[in-house]
Protein backbone atom coordinates (compact mmCIF):
# COMPACT_ATOMS: atom_id res chain seq x y z
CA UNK A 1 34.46 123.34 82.90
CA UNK A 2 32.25 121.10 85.10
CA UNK A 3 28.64 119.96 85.37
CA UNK A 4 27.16 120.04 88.72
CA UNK A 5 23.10 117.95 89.48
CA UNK A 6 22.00 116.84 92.93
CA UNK A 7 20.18 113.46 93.29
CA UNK A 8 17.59 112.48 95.69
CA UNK A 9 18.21 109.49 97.78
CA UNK A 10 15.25 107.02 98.06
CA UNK A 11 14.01 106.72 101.79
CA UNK A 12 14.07 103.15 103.93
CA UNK A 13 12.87 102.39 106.94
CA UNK A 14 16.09 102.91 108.60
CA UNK A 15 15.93 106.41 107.02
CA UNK A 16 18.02 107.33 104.28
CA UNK A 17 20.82 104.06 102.55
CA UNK A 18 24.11 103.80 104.06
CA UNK A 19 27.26 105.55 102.82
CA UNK A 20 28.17 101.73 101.99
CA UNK A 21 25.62 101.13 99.70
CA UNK A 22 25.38 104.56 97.85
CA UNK A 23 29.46 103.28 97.44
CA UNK A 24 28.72 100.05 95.93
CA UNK A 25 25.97 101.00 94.16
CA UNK A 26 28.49 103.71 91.87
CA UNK A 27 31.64 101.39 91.70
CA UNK A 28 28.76 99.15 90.32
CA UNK A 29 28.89 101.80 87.39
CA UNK A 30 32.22 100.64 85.85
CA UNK A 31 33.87 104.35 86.44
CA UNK A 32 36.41 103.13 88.97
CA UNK A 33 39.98 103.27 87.85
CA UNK A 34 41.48 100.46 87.90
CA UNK A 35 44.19 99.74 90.76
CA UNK A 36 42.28 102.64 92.61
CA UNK A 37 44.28 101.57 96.32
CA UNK A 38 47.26 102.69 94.58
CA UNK A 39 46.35 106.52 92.37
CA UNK A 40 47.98 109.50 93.91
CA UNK A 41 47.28 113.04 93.99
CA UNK A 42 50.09 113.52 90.91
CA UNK A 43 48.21 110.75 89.13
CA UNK A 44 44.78 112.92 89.12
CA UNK A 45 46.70 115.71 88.24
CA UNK A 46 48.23 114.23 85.20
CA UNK A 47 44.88 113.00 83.90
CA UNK A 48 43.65 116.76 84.42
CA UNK A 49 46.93 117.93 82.60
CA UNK A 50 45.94 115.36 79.83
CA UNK A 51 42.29 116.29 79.13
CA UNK A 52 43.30 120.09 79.58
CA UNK A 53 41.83 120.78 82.64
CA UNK A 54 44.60 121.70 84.22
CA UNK A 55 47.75 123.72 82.84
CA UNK A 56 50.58 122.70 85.06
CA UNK A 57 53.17 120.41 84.05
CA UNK A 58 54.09 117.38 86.04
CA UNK A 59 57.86 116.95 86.49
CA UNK A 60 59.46 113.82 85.41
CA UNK A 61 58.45 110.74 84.06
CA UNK A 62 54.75 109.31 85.72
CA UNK A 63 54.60 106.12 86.99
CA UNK A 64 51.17 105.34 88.25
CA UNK A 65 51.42 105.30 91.94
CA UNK A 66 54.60 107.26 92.19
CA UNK A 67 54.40 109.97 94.76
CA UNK A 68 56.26 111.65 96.94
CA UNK A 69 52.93 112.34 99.18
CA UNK A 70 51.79 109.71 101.40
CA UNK A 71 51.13 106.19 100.78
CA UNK A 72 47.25 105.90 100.44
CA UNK A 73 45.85 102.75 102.83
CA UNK A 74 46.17 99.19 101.41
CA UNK A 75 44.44 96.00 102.29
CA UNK A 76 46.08 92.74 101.69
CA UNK A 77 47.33 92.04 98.33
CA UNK A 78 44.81 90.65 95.90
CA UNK A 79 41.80 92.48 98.05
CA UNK A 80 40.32 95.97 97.43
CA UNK A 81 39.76 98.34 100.31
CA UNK A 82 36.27 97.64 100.22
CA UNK A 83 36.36 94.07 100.73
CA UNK A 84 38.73 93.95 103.87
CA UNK A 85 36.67 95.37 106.47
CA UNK A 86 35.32 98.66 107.85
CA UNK A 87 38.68 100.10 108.88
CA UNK A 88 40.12 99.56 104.99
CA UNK A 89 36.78 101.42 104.11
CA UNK A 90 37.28 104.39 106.11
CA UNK A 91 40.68 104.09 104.79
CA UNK A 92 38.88 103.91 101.29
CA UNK A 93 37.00 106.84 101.74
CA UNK A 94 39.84 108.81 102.93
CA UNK A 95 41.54 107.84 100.19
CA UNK A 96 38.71 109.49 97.99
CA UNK A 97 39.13 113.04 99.65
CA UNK A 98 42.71 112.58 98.83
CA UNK A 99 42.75 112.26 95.03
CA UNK A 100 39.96 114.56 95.22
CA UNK A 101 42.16 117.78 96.16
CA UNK A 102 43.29 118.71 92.98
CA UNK A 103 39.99 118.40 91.38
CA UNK A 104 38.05 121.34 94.13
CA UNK A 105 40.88 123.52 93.47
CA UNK A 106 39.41 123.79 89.78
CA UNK A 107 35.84 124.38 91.77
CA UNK A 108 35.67 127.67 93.36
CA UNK A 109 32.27 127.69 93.70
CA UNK A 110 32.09 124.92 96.27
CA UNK A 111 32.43 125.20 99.89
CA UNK A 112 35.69 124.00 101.74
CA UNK A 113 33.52 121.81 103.98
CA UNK A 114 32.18 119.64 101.16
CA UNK A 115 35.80 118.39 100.31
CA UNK A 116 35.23 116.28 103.69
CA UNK A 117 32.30 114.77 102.51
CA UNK A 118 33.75 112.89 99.59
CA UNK A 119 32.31 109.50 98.74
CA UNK A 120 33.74 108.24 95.75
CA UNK A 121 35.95 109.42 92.39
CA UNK A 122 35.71 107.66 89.39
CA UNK A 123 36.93 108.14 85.99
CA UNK A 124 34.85 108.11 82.29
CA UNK A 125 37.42 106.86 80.22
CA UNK A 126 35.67 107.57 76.43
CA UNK A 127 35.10 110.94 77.08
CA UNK A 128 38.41 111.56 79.49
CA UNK A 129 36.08 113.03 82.41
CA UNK A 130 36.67 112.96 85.54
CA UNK A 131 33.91 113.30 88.25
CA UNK A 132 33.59 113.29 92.37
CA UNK A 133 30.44 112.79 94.29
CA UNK A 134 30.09 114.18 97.22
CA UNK A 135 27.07 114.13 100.34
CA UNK A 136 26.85 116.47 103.18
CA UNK A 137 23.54 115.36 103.83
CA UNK A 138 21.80 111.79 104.55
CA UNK A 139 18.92 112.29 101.79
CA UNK A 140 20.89 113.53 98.77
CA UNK A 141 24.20 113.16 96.47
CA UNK A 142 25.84 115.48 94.31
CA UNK A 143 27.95 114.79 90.92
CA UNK A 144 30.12 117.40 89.86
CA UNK A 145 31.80 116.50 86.52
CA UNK A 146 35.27 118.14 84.81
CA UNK A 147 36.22 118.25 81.47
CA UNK A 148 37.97 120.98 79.72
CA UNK A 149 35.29 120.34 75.92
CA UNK A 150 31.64 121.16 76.62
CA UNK A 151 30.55 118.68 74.02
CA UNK A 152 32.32 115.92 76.16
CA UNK A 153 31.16 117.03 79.08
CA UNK A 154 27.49 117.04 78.35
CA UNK A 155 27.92 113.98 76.66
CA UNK A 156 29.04 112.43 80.20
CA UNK A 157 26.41 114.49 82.21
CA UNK A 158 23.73 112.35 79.91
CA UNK A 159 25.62 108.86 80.52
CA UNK A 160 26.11 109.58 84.24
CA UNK A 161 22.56 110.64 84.90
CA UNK A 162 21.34 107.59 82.81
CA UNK A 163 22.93 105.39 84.92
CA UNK A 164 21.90 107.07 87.80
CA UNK A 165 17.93 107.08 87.24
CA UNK A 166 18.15 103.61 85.71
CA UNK A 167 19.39 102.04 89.06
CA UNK A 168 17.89 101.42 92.14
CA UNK A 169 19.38 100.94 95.48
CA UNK A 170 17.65 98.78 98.50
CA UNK A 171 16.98 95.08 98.26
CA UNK A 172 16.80 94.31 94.32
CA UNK A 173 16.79 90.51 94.54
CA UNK A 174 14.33 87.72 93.77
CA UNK A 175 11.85 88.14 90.64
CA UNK A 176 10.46 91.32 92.10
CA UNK A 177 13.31 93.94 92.52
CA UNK A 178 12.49 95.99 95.78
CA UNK A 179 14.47 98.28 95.18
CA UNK A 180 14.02 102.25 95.00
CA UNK A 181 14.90 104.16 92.15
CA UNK A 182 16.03 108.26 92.63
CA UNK A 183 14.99 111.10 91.29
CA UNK A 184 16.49 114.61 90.37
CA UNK A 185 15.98 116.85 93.22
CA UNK A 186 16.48 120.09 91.22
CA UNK A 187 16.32 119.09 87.57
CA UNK A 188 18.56 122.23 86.67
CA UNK A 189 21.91 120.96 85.65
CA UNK A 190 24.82 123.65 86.24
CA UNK A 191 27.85 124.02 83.73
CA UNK A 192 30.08 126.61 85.19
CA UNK A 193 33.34 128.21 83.91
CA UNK A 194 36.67 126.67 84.08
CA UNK A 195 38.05 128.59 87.92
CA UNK A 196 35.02 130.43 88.13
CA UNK A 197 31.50 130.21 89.66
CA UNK A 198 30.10 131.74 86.24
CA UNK A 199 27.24 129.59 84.73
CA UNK A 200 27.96 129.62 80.96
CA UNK A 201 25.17 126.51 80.29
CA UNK A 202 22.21 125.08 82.15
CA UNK A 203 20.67 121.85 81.37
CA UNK A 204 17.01 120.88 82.59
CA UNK A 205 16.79 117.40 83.24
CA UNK A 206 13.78 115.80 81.11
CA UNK A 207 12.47 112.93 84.00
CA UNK A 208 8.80 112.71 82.50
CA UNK A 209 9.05 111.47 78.51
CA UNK A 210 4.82 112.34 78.67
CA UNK A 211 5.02 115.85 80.04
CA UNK A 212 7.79 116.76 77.83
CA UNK A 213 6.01 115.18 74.74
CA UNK A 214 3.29 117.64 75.38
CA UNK A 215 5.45 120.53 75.96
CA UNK A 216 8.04 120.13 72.92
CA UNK A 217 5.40 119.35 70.66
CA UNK A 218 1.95 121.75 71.15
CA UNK A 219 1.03 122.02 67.57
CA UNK A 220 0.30 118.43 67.37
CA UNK A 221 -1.47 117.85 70.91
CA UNK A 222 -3.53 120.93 69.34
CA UNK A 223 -4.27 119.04 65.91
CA UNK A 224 -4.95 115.18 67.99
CA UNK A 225 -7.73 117.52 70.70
CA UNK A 226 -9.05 120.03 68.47
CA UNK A 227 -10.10 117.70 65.51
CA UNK A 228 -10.90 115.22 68.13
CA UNK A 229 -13.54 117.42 69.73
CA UNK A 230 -14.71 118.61 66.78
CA UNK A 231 -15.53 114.90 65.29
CA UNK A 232 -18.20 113.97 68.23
CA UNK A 233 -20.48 116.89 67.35
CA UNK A 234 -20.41 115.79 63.56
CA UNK A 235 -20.87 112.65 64.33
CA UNK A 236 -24.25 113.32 65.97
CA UNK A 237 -25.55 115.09 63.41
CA UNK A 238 -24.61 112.03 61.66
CA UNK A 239 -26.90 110.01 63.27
CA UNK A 240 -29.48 112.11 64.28
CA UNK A 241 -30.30 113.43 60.55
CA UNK A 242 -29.84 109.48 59.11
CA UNK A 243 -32.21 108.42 61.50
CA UNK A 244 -35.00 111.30 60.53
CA UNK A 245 -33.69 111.03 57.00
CA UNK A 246 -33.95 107.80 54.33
CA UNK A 247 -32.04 109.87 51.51
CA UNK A 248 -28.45 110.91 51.35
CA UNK A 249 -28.41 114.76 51.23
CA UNK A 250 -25.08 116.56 50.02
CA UNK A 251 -25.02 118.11 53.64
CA UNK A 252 -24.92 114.28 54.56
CA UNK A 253 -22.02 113.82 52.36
CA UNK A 254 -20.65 116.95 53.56
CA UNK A 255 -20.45 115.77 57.04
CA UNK A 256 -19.38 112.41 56.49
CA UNK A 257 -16.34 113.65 54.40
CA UNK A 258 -15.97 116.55 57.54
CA UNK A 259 -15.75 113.74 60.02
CA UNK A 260 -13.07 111.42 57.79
CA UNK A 261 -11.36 114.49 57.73
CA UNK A 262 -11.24 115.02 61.29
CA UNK A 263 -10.57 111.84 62.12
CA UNK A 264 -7.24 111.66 59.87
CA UNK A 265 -5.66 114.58 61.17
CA UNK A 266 -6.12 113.59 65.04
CA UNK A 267 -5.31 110.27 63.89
CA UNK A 268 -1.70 111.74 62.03
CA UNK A 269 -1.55 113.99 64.99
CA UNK A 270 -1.28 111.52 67.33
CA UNK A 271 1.47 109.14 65.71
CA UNK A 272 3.54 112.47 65.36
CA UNK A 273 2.77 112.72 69.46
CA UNK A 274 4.03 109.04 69.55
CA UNK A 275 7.17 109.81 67.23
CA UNK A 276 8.10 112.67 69.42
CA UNK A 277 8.01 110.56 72.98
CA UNK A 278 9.88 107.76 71.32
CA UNK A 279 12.43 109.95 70.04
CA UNK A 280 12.68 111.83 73.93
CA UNK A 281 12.45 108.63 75.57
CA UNK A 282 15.71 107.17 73.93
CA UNK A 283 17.81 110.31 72.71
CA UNK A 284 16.93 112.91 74.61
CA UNK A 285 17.96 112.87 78.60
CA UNK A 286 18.50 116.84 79.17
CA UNK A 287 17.77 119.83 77.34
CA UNK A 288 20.60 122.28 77.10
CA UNK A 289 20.36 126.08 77.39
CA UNK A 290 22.48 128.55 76.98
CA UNK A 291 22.77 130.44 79.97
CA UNK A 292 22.40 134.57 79.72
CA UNK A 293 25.48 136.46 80.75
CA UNK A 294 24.44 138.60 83.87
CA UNK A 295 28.05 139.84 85.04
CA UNK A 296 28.51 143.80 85.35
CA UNK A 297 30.61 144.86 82.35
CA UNK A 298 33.25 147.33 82.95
């Protein structure tokens, strides 16, 4: 199975950040396999065969850079690609597209274009998923995430989009970070079918802890306004029939214990509200659906 989300790319003056940055900004996550210059092809597919992925044996003992395909592009020793100029980067980011290969042949439902576009692999090692991002355009990136358990992949669909939103790419030094953070272009997360384009789950991204507060949890917005509205009206009467009044009527008492009452529930109401965003702000990152079968049965 994989998850597929799209990310907006915050805009600079000199338009949209360079595929450099995006680059360092995601090896910055700690995904990168180690030794990364030297992974081939039959290394990827090993680690598919391993998490279950994939099916197909790979013959003979695995060495980690032991291929029969060609070398992948080196910079001197002790350097990564990265760090020894633009040509080793190129080199890099061919090297991507390369290991790559084996992971769009489990993804029919991209494009054979969008293999070109590759910017960088990585690897989460506590769940055993693998993901590629890819970007055909300047403005946005897309994560598409393998892993042959749905609770494993979800659970790295929520750590990769953490990390995403939490960072922030453009000039973040000095006391006042200036740098922009991204946002979820579509906020519908895709898990598809292992080899084929069928959606089995959607996930909707939850960007806004507020607006989801107030959307999960109705019945106590309606007990915080309702009681709330209800109070200012008592309270008048309050003080208008004190001030005409120097005795304590039972309708006085009535109201006073009506408006206590009020009060209390909006009051209760409202740290329920408060439990509710605390408890989306920290646990919950996407909501998971589901999705309903549409396919034609014979």
């Amino acid at each position: 199975m994989r998850a597929v989300f799209t990310i907006d790319l915050p805009k600079v003056k000199a338009g949209f950040p360079e595929e450099r940055e995006i680059l360092e900004l995601v090896r910055g996550f700690g995904w990168e396999p180690k030794r990364m210059e030297i992974l081939t092809e039959r290394d990827i597919r090993a680690m598919m065969v391993a998490q279950g992925t994939m099916t197909e044996e790979v013959p003979g003992p695995l060495q980690i850079g032991q291929s029969d395909e060609e070398e992948p592009p080196q910079g001197r020793p002790g350097e990564s690609l990265l760090s020894v100029g633009a040509s080793s980067e190129e080199g890099l980011q061919s090297h991507y597209k390369r290991l790559a290969v084996p992971l769009f042949a489990d993804m029919p439902e991209v494009a054979a274009a969008e293999g070109h576009y590759v910017t960088f692999l990585g690897y989460i090692s506590d769940d055993q998923t693998l993901f590629v991002i890819t970007s055909m355009v300047p403005g946005q990136i897309t994560f598409r995430l393998l892993h042959r358990e749905l609770p494993r992949l979800q659970a790295s669909t929520e750590k990769m989009l953490r990390k995403v939103l939490s960072s922030r790419l453009g000039d973040t030094h000095g006391w006042f970070s200036r740098g922009r953070p991204m946002h979820v272009s579509n906020p519908i997360i895709t898990v598809y079918e292992r080899k084929f384009d069928h959606v089995i789950v959607t996930g909707r991204a939850i960007t806004n802890a507020f607006a989801e507060t107030l959307r999960s949890n109705r019945k106590d917005v309606t007990l915080f306004l309702v009681p709330l509205l209800l109070v200012v009206p008592v309270i008048y009467l309050l003080l208008t029939h004190a001030s005409g009044a120097p005795s304590i009527s039972l309708g006085d008492i009535l109201l006073r214990q009506g408006s206590t009452a009020l009060l209390t529930t909006s009051l209760v109401s409202a740290l329920g509200l408060l439990t509710t965003w605390r408890e989306i702000k920290r646990h919950r990152l996407i909501e998971w659906t589901v999705a309903v079968d549409t396919r034609k049965k014979p």
